[in-house]
C-alpha atoms as a PDB file:
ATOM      1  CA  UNK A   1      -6.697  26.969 -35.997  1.00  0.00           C
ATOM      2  CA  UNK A   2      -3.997  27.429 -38.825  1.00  0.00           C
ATOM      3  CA  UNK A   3      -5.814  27.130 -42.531  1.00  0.00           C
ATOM      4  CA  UNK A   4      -3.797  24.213 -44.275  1.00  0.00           C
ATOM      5  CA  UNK A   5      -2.142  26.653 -46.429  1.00  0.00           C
ATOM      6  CA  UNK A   6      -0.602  28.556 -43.156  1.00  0.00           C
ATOM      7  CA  UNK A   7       0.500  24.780 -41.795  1.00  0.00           C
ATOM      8  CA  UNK A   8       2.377  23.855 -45.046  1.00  0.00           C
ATOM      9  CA  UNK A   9       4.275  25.766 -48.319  1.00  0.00           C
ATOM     10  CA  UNK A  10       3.485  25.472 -51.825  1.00  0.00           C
ATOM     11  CA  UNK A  11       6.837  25.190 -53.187  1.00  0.00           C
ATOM     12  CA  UNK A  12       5.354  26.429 -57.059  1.00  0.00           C
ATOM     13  CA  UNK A  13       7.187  24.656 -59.448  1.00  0.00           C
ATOM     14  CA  UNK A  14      11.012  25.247 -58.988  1.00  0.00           C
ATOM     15  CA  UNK A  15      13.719  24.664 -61.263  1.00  0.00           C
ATOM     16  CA  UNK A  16      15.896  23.390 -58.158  1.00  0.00           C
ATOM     17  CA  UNK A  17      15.331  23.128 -54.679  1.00  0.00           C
ATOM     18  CA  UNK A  18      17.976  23.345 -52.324  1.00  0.00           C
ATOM     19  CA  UNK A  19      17.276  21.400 -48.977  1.00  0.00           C
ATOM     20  CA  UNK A  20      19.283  21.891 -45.550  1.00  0.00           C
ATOM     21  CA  UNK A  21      19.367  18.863 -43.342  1.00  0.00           C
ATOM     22  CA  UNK A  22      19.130  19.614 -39.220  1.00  0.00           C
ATOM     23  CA  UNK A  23      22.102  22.227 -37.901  1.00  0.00           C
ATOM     24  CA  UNK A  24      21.903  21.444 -34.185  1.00  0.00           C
ATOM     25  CA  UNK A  25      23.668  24.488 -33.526  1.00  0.00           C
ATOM     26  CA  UNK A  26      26.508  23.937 -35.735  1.00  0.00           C
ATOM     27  CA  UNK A  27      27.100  27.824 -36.896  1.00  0.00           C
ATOM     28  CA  UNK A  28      30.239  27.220 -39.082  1.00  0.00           C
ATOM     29  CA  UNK A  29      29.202  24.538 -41.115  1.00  0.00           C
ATOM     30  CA  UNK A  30      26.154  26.653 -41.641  1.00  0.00           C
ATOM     31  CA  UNK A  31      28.106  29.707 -42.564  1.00  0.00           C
ATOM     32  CA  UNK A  32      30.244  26.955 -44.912  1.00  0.00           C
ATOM     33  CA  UNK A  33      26.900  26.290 -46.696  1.00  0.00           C
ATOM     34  CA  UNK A  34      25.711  29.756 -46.663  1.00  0.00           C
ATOM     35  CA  UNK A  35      29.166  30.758 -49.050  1.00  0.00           C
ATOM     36  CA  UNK A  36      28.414  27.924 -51.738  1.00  0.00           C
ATOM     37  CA  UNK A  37      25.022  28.636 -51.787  1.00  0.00           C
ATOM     38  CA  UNK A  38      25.345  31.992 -51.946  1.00  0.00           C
ATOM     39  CA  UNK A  39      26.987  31.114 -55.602  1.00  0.00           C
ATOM     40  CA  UNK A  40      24.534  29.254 -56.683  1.00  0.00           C
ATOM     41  CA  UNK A  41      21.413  29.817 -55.696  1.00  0.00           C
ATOM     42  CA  UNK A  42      19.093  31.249 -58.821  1.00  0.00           C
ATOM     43  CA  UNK A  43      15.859  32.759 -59.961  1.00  0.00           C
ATOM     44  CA  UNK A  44      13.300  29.977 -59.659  1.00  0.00           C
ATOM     45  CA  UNK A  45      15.302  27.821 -56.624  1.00  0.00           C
ATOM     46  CA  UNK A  46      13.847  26.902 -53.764  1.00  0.00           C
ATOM     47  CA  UNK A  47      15.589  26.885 -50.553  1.00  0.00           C
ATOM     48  CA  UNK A  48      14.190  24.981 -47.694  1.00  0.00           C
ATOM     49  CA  UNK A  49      15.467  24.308 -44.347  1.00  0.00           C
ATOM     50  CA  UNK A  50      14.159  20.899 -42.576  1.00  0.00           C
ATOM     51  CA  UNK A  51      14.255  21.972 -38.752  1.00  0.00           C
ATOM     52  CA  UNK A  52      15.938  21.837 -35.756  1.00  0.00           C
ATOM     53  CA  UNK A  53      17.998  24.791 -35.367  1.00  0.00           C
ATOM     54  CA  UNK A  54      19.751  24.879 -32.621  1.00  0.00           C
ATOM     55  CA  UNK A  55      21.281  22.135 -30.325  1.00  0.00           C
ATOM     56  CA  UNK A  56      21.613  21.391 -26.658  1.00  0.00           C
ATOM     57  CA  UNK A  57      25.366  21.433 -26.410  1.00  0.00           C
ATOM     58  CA  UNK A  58      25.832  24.552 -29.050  1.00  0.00           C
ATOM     59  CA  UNK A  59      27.522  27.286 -27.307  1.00  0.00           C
ATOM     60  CA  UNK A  60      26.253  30.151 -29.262  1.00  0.00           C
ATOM     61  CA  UNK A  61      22.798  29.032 -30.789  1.00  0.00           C
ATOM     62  CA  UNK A  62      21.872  32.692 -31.203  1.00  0.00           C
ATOM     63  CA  UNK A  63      24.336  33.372 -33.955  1.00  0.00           C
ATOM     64  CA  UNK A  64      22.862  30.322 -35.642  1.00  0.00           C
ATOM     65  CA  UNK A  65      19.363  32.555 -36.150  1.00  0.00           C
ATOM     66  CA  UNK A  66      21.500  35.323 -36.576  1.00  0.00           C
ATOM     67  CA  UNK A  67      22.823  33.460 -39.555  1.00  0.00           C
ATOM     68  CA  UNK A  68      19.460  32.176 -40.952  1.00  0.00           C
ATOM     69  CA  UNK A  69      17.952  35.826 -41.088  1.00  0.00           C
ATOM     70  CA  UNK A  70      21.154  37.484 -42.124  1.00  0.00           C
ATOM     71  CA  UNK A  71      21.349  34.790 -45.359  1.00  0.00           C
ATOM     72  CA  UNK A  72      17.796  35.294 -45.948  1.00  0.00           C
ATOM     73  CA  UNK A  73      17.868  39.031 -46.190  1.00  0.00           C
ATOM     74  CA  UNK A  74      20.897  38.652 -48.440  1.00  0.00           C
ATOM     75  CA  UNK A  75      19.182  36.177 -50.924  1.00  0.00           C
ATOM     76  CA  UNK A  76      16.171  38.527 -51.111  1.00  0.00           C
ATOM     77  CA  UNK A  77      18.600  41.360 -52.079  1.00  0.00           C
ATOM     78  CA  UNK A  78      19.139  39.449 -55.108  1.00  0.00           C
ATOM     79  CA  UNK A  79      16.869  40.233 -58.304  1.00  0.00           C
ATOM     80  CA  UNK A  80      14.192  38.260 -59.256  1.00  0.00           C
ATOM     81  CA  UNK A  81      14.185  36.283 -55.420  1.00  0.00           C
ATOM     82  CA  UNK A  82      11.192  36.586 -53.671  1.00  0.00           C
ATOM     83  CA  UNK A  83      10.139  35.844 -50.023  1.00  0.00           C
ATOM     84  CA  UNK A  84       8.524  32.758 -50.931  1.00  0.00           C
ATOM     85  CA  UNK A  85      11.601  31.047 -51.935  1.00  0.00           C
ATOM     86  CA  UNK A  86      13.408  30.617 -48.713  1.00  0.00           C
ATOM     87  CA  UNK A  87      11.038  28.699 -46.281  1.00  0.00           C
ATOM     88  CA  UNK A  88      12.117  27.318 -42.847  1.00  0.00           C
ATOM     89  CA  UNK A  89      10.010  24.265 -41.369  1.00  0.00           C
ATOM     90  CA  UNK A  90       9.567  23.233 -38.430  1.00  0.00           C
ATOM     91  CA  UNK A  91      11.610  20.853 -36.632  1.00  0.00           C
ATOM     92  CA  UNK A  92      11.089  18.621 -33.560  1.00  0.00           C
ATOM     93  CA  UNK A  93      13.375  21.100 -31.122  1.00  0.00           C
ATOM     94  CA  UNK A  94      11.068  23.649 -32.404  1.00  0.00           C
ATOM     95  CA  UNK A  95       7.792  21.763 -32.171  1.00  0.00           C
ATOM     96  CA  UNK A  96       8.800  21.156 -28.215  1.00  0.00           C
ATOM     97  CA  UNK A  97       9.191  24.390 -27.953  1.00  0.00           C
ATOM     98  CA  UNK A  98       6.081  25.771 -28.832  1.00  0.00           C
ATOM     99  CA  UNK A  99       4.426  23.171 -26.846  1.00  0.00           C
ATOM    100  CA  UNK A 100       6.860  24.359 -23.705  1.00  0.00           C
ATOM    101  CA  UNK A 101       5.200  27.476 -23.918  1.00  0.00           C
ATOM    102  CA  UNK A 102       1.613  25.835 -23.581  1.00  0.00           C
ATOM    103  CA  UNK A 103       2.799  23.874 -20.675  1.00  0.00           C
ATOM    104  CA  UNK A 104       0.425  25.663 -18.805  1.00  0.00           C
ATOM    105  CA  UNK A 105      -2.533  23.526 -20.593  1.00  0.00           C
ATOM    106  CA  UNK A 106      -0.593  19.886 -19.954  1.00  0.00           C
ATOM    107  CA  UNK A 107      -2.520  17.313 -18.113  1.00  0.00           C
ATOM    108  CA  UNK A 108       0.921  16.849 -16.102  1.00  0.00           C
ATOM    109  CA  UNK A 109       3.132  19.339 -17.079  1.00  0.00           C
ATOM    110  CA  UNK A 110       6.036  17.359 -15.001  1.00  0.00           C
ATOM    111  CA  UNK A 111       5.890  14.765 -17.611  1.00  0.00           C
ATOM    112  CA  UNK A 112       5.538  16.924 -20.762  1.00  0.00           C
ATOM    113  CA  UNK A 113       8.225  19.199 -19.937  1.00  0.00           C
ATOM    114  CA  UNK A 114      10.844  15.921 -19.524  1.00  0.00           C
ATOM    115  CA  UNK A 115       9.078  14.952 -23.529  1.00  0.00           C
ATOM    116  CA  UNK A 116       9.897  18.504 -24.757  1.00  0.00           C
ATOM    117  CA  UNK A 117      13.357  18.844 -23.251  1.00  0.00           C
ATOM    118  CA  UNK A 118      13.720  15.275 -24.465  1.00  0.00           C
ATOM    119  CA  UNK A 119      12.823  16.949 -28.272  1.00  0.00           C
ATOM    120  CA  UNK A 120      15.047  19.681 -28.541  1.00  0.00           C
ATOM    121  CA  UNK A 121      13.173  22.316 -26.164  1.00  0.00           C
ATOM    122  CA  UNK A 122      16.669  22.829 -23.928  1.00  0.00           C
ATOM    123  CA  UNK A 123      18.473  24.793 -26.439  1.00  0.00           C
ATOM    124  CA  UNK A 124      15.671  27.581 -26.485  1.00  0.00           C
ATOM    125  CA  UNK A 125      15.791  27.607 -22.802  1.00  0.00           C
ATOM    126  CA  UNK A 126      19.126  28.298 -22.785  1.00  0.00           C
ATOM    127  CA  UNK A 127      19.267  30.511 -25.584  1.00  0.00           C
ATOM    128  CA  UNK A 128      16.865  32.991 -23.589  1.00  0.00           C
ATOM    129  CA  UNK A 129      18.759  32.280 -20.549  1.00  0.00           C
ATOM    130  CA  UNK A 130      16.586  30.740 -18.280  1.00  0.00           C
ATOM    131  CA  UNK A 131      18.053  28.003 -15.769  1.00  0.00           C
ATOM    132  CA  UNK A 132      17.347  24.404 -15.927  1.00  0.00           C
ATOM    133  CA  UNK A 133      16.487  23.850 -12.081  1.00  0.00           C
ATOM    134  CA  UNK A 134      14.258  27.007 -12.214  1.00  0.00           C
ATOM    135  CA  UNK A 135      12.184  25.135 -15.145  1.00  0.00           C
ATOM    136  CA  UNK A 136      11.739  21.753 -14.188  1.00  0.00           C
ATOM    137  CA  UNK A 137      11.032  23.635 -10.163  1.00  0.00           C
ATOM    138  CA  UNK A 138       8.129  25.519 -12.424  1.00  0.00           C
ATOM    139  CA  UNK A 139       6.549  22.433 -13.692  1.00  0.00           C
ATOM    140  CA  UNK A 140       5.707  21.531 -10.266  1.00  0.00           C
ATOM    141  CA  UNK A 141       3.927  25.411  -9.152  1.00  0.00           C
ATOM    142  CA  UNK A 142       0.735  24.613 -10.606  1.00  0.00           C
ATOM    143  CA  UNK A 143      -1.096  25.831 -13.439  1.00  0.00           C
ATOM    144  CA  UNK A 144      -1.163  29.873 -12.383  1.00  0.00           C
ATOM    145  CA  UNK A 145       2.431  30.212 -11.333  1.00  0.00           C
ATOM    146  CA  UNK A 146       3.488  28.060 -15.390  1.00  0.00           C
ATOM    147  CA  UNK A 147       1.158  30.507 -16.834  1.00  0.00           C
ATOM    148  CA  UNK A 148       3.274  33.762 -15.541  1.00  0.00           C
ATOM    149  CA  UNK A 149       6.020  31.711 -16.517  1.00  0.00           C
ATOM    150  CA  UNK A 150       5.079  30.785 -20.029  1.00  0.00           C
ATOM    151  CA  UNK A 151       4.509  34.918 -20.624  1.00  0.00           C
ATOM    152  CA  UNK A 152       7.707  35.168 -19.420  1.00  0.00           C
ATOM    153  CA  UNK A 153       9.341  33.070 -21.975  1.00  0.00           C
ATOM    154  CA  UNK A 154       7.328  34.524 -24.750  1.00  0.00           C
ATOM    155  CA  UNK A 155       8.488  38.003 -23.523  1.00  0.00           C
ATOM    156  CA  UNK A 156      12.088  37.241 -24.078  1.00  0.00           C
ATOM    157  CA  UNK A 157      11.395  35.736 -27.296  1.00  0.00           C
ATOM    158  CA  UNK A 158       9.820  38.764 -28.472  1.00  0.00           C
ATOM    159  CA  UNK A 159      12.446  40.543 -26.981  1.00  0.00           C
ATOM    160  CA  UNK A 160      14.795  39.265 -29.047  1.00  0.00           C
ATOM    161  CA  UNK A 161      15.066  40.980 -32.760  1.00  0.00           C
ATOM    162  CA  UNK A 162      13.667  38.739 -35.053  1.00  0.00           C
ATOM    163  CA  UNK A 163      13.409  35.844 -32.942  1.00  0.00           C
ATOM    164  CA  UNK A 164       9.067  35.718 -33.007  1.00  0.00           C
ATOM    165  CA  UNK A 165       8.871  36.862 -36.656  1.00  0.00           C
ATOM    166  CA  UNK A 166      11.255  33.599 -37.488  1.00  0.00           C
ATOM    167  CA  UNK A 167       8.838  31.124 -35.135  1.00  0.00           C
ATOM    168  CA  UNK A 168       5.449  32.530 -36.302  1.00  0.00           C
ATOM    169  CA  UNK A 169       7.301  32.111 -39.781  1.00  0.00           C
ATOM    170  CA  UNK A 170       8.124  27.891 -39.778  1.00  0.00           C
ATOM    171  CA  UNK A 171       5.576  25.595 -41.482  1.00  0.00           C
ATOM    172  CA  UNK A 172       5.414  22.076 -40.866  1.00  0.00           C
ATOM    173  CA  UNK A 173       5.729  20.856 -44.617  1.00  0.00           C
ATOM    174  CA  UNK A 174       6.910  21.971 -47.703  1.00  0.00           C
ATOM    175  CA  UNK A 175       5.591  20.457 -51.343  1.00  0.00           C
ATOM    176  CA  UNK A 176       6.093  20.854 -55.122  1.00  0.00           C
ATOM    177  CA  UNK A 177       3.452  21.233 -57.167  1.00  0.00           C
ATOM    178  CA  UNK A 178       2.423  18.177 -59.211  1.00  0.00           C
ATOM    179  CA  UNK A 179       1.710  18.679 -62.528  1.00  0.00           C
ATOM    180  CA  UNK A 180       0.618  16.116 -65.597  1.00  0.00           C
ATOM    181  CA  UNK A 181       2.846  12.921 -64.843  1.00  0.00           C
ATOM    182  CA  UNK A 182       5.310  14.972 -62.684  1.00  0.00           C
ATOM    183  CA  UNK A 183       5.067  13.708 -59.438  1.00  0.00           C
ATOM    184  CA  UNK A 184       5.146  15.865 -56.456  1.00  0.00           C
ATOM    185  CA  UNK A 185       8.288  16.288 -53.556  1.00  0.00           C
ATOM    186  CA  UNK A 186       7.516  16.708 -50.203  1.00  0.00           C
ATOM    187  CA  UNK A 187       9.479  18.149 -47.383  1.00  0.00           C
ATOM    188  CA  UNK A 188       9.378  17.608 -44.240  1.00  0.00           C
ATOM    189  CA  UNK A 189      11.055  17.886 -40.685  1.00  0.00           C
ATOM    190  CA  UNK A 190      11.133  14.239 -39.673  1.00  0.00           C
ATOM    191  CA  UNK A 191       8.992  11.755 -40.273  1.00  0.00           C
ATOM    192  CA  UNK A 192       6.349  10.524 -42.620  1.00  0.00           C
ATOM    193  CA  UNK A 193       3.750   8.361 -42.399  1.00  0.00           C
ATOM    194  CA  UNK A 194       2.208   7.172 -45.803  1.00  0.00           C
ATOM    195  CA  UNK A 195      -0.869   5.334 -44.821  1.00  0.00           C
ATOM    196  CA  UNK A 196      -2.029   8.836 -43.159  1.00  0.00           C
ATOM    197  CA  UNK A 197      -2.779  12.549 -45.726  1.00  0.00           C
ATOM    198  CA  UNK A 198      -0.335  15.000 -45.119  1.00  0.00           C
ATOM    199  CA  UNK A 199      -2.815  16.711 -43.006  1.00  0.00           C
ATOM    200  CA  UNK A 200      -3.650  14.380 -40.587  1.00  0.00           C
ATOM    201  CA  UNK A 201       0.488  13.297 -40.048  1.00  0.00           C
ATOM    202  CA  UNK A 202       0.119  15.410 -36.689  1.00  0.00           C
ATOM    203  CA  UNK A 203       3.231  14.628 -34.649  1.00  0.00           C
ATOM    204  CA  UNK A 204       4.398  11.878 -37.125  1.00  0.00           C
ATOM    205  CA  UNK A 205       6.020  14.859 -38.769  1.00  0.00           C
ATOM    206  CA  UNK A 206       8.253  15.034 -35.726  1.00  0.00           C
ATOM    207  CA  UNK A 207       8.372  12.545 -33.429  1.00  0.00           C
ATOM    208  CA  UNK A 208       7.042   9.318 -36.065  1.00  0.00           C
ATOM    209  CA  UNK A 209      10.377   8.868 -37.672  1.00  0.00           C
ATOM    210  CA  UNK A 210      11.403   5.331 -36.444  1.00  0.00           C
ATOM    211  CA  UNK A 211       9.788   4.464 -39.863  1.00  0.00           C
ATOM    212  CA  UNK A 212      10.615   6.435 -42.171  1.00  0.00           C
ATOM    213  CA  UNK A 213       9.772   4.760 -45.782  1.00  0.00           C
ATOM    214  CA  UNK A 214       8.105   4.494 -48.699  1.00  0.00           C
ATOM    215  CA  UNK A 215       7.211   2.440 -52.073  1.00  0.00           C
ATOM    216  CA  UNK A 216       6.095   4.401 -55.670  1.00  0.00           C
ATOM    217  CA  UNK A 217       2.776   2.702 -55.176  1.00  0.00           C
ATOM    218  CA  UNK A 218       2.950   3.710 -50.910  1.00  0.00           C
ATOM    219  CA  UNK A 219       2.906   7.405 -51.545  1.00  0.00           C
ATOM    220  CA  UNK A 220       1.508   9.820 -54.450  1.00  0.00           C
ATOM    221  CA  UNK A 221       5.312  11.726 -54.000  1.00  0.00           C
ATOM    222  CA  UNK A 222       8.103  11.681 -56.114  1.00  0.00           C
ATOM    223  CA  UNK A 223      10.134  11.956 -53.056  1.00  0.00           C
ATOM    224  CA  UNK A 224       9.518  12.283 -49.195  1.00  0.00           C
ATOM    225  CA  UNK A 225      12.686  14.466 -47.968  1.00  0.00           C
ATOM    226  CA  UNK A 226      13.690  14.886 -44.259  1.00  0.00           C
ATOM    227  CA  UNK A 227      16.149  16.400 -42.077  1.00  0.00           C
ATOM    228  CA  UNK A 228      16.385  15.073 -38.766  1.00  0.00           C
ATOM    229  CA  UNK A 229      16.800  11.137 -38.158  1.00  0.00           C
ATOM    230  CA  UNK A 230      15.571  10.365 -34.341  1.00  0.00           C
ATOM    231  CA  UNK A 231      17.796   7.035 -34.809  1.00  0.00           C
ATOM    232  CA  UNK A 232      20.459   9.043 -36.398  1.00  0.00           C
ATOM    233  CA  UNK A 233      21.169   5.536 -39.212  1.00  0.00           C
ATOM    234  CA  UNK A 234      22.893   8.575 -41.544  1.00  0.00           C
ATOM    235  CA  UNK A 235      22.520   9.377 -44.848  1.00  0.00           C
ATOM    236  CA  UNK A 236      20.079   7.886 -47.165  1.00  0.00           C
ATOM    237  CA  UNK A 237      19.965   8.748 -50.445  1.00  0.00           C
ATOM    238  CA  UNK A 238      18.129   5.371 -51.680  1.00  0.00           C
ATOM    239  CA  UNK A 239      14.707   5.005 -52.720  1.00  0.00           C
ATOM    240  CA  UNK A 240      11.644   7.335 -52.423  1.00  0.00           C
ATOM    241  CA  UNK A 241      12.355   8.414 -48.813  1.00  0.00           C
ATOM    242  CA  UNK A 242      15.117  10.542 -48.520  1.00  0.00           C
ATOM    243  CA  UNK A 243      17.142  11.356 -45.271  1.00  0.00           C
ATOM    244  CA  UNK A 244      19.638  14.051 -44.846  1.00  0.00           C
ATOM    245  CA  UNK A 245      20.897  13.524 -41.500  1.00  0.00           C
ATOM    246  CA  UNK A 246      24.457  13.597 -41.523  1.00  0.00           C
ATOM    247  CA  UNK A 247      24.857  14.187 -38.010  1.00  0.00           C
ATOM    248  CA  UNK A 248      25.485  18.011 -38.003  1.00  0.00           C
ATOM    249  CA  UNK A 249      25.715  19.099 -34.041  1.00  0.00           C
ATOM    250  CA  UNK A 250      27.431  16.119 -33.370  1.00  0.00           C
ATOM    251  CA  UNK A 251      30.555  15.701 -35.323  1.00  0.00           C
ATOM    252  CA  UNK A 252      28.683  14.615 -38.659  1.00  0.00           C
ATOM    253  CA  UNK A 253      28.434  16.733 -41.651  1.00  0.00           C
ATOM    254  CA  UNK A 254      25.718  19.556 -42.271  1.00  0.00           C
ATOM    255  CA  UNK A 255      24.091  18.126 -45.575  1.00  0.00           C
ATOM    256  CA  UNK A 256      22.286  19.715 -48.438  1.00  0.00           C
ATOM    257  CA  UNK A 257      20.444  18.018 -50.717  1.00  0.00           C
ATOM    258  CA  UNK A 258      19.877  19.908 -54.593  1.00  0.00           C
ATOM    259  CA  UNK A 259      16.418  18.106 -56.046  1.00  0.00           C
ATOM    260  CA  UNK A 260      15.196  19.169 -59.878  1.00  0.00           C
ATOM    261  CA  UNK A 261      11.697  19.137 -60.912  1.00  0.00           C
ATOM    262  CA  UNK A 262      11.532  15.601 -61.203  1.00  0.00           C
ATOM    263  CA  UNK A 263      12.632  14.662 -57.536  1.00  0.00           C
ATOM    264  CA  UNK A 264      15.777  13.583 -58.608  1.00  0.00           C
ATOM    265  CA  UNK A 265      18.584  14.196 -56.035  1.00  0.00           C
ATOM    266  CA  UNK A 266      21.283  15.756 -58.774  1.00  0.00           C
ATOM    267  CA  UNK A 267      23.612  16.994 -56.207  1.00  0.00           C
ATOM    268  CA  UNK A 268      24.739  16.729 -52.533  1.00  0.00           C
ATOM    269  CA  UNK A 269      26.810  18.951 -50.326  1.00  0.00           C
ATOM    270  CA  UNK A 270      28.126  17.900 -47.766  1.00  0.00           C
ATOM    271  CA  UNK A 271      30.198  20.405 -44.660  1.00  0.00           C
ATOM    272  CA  UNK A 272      32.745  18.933 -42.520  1.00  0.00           C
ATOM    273  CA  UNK A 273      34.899  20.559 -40.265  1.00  0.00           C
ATOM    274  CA  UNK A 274      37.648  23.793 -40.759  1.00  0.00           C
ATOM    275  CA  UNK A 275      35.480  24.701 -44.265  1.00  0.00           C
ATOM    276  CA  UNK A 276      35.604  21.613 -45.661  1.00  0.00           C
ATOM    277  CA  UNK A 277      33.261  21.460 -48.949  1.00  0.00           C
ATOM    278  CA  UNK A 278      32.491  17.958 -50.873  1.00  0.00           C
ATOM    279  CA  UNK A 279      29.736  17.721 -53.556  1.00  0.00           C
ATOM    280  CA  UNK A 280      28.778  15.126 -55.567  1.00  0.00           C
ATOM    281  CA  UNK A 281      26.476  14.951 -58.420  1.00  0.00           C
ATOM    282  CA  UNK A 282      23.522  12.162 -57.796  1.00  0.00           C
ATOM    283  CA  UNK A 283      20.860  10.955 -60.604  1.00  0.00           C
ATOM    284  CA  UNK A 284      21.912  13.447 -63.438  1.00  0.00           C
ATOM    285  CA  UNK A 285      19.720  14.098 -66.204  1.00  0.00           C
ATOM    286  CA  UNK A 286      20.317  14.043 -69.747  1.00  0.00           C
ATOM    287  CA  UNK A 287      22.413  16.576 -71.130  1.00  0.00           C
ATOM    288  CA  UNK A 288      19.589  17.894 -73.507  1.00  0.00           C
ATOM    289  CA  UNK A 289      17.342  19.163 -70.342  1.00  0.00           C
ATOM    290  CA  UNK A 290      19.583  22.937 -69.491  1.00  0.00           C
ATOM    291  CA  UNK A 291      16.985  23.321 -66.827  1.00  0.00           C
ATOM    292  CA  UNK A 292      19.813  22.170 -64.128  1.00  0.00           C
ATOM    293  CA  UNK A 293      22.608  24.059 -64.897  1.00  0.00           C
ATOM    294  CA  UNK A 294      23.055  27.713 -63.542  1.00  0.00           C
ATOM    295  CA  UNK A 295      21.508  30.634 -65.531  1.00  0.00           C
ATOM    296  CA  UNK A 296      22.830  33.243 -63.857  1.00  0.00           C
ATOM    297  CA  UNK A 297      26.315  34.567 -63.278  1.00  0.00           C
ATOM    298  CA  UNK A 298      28.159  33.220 -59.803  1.00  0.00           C
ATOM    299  CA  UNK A 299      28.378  35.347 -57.339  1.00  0.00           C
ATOM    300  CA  UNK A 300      31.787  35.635 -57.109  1.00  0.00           C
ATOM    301  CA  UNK A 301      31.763  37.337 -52.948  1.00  0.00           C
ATOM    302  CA  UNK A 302      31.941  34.617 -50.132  1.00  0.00           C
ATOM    303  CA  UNK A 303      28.607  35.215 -48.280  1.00  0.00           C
ATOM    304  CA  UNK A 304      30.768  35.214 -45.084  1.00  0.00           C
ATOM    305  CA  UNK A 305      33.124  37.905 -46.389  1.00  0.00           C
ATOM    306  CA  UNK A 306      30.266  40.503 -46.817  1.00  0.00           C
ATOM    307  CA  UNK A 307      29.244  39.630 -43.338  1.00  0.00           C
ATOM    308  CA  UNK A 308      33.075  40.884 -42.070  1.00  0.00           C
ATOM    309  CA  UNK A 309      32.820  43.588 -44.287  1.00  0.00           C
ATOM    310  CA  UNK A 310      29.452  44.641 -43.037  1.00  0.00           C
END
């Protein structure tokens, strides 16, 4: 059993941290984001991604990790970036797919393989190539025949460069540190459920988002930020619980949120279609705190030009 500090990330206390809604697959807004970040993104930012990678209907979900581990090994070129500033969490796709490759140990593994392939757990079968009928066939061999096929699965996985470093790597929450009046921000793939601690959530943090909110005098956090909205009700920006969800994978916009120490959302990206770029500032501080604005000098290389160049 994973120690609480291998379950969820201690963010430190950032200056900024940047946080990625859901991609569902969608590889160009990603690579969008991945250029404007790639300008702005500083010694003491944060950048967290909320979940769910890859999508059902993507056709080429395994650029999308190529992507995430290609942008992370750039950022950590940078001076003065460390590993611990780029953490990936979790999402529900992700969730179903680590419990798709317990399957073996499901009361009735007919029934939990329709709940994971409900959650997101397709797109990783496809990714590895494995075929739909042969799966769902598989659920029905008993418990010996799913446990060849299981070690199967986790054979391409590991097959696959980089692929089981980047799953044994995802946590399930991500937090600021609180300090004197400062409140706390927490991060998370889905859903939140305040009357609970954030170790006993269990699967609200992915499948509990139907009700998704919280009061200042509901929750010891600043603000509660998530990726991936099961009801998909948009963007919401208002109040203590945050969601990101702008639809990205099915049309919508991939959305970034930029928080400061405070919790305050002080800027949003937001990725449409053919490179599109719109951000807005949100809830800016006073001029006299300097802790927002850039220290460093842009970047002035597209993140997706080095990757043509490389």
């Amino acid at each position: 059993m994973r120690s609480v500090c291998e379950k969820f990330v201690d963010l430190g206390q950032p200056r900024r941290v940047w946080a990625v809604a859901a991609l569902n697959g969608d590889r160009e807004r990603l690579i969008t984001l991945h250029d404007h970040l790639a300008t702005r993104f500083c010694v003491r930012d944060r950048l967290v991604y909320l979940g769910n990678y890859l999508g059902n209907v993507a056709w080429d979900n395994h650029s999308v990790l190529e992507e995430l581990l290609a942008f992370r090994s750039a950022l950590l070129s940078k001076p003065g970036i460390e590993p611990s500033d780029i953490v990936h969490l979790r999402g529900p796709s992700e969730e179903a797919w680590q419990r798709l490759l317990r399957l073996q140990f499901a009361p009735s593994p007919s029934q939990a393989l329709d709940k994971c392939l409900s959650a997101g757990a397709e797109a990783y079968l496809r990714l590895y190539g494995v075929s739909m009928n042969d799966t769902k066939a598989m659920a029905r061999a008993g418990s010996v025949a799913i446990t060849r096929w299981t070690n199967q699965l986790r054979v391409l996985q590991r097959q696959a460069l980089g692929h089981e470093a980047f799953v044994c790597s995802l946590r399930r929450a991500a937090m600021t540190q609180e300090t004197g009046d400062r409140r706390s921000t927490l991060f998370v793939p889905a859903g939140y459920d305040v009357k609970r601690t954030l170790e006993d959530q269990c699967d609200m943090l992915w499948f509990g988002g139907a009700s998704f909110a919280a009061t200042s005098q509901s929750t010891k956090y600043a603000r509660i930020v998530r990726g991936h909205d099961p009801l998909r009700g948009g963007v919401n920006t208002d109040g203590i619980a945050v969601t990101l969800d702008g639809g990205c994978g099915s049309g919508g916009p991939l959305i970034c949120g930029c928080f400061n120490e405070d919790g305050l959302l002080v800027e949003v990206v937001a990725i449409g279609g053919k490179g599109a770029i719109e951000t807005s500032r949100f809830e800016d501080v006073p001029r006299a705190s300097s802790s927002y604005h850039d220290t460093v000098a842009a970047q002035p290389t597209l993140w997706s030009s080095m990757q043509a160049s490389a």
